[in-house]
C-alpha atoms as a PDB file:
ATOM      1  CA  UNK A   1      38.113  56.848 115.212  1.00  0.00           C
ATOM      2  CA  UNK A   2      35.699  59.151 117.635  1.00  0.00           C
ATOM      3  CA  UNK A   3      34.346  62.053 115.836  1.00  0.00           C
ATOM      4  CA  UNK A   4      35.226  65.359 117.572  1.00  0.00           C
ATOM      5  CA  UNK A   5      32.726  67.958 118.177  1.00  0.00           C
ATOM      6  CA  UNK A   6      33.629  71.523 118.513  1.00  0.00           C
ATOM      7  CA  UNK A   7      31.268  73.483 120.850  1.00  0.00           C
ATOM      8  CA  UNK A   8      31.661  76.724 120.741  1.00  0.00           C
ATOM      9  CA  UNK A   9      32.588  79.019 123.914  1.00  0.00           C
ATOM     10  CA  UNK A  10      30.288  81.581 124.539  1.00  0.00           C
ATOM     11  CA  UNK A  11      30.818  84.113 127.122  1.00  0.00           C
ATOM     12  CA  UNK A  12      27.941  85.766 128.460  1.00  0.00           C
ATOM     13  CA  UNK A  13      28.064  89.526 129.364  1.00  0.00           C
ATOM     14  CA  UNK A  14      25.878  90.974 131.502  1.00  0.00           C
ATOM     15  CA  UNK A  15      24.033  94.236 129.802  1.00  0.00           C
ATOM     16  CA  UNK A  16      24.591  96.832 131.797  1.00  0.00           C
ATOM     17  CA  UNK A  17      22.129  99.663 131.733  1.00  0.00           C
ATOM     18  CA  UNK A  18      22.858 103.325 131.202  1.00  0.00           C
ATOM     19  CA  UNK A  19      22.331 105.088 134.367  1.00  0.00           C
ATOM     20  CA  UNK A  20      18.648 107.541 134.560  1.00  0.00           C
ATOM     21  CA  UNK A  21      19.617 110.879 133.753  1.00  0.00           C
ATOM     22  CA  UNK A  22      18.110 113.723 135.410  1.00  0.00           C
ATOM     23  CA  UNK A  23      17.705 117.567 135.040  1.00  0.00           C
ATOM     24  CA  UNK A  24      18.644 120.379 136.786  1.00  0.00           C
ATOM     25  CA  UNK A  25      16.298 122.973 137.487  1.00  0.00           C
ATOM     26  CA  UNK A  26      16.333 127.257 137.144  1.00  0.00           C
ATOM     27  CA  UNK A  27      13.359 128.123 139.481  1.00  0.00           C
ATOM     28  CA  UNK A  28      12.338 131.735 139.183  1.00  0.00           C
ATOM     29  CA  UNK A  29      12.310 134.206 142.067  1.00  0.00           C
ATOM     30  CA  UNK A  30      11.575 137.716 142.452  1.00  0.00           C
ATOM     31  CA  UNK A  31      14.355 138.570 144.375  1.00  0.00           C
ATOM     32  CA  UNK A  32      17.578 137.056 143.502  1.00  0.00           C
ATOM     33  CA  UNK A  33      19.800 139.778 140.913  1.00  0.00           C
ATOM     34  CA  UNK A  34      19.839 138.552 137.230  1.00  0.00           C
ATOM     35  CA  UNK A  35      23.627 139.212 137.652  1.00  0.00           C
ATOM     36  CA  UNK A  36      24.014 137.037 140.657  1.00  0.00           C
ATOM     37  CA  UNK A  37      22.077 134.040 138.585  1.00  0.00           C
ATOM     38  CA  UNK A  38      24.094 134.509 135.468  1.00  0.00           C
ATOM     39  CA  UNK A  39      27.771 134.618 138.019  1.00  0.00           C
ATOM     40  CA  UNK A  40      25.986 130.854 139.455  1.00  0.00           C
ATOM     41  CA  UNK A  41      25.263 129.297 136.357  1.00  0.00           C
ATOM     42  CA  UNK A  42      28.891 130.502 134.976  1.00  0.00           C
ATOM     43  CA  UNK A  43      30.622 129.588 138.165  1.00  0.00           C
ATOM     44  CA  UNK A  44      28.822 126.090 138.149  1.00  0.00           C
ATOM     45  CA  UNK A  45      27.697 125.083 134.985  1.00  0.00           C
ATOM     46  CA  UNK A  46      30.568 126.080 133.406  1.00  0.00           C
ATOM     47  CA  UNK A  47      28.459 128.249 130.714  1.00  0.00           C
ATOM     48  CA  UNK A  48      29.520 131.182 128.778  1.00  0.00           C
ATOM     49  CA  UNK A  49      27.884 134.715 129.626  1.00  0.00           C
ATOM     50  CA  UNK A  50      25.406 134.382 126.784  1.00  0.00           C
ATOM     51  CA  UNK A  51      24.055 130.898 127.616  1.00  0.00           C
ATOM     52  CA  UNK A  52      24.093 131.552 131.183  1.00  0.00           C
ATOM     53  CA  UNK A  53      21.870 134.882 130.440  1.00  0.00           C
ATOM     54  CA  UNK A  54      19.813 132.696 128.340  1.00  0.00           C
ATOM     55  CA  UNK A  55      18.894 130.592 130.678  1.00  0.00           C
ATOM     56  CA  UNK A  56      17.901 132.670 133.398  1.00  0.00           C
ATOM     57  CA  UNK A  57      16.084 135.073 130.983  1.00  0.00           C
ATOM     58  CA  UNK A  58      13.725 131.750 129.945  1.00  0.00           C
ATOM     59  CA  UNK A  59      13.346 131.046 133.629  1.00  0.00           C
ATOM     60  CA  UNK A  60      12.329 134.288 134.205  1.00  0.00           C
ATOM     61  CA  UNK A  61      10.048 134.649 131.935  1.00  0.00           C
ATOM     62  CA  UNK A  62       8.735 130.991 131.736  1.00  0.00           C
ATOM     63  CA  UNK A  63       8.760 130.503 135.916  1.00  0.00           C
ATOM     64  CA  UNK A  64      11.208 127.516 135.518  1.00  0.00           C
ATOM     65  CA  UNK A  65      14.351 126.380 133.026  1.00  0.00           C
ATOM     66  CA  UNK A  66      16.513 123.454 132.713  1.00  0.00           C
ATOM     67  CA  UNK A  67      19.612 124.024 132.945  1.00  0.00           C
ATOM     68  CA  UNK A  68      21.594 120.949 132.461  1.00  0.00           C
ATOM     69  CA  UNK A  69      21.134 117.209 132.615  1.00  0.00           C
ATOM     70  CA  UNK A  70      23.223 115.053 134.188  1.00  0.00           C
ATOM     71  CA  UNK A  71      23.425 111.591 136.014  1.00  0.00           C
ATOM     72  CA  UNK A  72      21.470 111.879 139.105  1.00  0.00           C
ATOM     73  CA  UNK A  73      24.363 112.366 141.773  1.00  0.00           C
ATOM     74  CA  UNK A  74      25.759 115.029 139.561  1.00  0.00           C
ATOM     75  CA  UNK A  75      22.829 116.645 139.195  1.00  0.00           C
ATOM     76  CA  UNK A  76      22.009 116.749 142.958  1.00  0.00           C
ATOM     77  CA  UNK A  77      25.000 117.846 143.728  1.00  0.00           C
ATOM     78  CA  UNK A  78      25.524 120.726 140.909  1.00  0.00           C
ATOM     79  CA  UNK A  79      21.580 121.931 142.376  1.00  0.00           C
ATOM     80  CA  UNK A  80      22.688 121.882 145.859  1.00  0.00           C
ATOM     81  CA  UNK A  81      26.068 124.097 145.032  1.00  0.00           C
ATOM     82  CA  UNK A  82      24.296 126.496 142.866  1.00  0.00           C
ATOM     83  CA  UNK A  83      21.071 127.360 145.634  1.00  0.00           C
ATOM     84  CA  UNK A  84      23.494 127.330 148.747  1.00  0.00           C
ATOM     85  CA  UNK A  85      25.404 129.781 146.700  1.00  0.00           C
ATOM     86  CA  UNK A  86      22.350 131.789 146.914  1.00  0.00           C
ATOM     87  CA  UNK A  87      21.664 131.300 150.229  1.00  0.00           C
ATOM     88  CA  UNK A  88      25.432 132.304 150.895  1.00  0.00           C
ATOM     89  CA  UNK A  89      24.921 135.476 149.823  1.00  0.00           C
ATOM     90  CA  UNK A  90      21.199 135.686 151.459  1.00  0.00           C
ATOM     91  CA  UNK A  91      18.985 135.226 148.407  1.00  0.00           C
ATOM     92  CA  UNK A  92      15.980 132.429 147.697  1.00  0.00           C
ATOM     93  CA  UNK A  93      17.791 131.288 144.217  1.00  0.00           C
ATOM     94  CA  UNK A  94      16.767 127.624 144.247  1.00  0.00           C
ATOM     95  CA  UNK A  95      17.509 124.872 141.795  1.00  0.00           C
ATOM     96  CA  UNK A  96      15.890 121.088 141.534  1.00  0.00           C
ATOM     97  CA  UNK A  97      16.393 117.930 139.957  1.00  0.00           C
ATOM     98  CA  UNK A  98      13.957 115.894 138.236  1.00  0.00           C
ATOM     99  CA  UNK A  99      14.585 112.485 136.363  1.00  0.00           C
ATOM    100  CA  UNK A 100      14.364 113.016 132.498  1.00  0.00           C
ATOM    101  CA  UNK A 101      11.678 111.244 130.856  1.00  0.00           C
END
């Protein structure tokens, strides 16, 4: 009688990577109402009045603040919203992205 060999099946799944997240940016301006930044960052970041305050208080006083991370379509698109908001309404609020290291 033949001897029977079992080989096992092995299915190979490709690993797929998590996608490069990157940040979104509070730049600081001299110009742009604190009250307009906070009504932005609540409108689209979806943060309460005391984390949106936060944040623009740190940018403020640090120059910049991140204020969200995000995959990097997301994050273009949330910085892009939030400073044509600005420029909507005729102010130089400006947000950037940067990947996250």
């Amino acid at each position: 009688m033949p001897e029977t060999r079992a080989v096992p099946r092995t299915k190979l799944r490709p690993k797929t990577e998590r996608p490069k997240l990157h940040k979104v940016i509070l730049v600081n301006d001299d110009f742009t109402p604190r009250d307009f930044v906070v009504t932005v960052l609540k409108g689209e970041f979806h943060m309460s009045e005391d984390q949106a305050y936060r944040v623009m208080i740190t940018a403020h006083q640090r120059g910049v603040c991140v204020v969200a991370v995000f995959t990097r379509d997301v994050a273009e698109t949330k910085a892009t919203r939030a400073t044509e908001a600005g420029k909507a309404k005729g102010y130089p609020l400006q947000f950037t992205t940067e990947p996250e290291e």
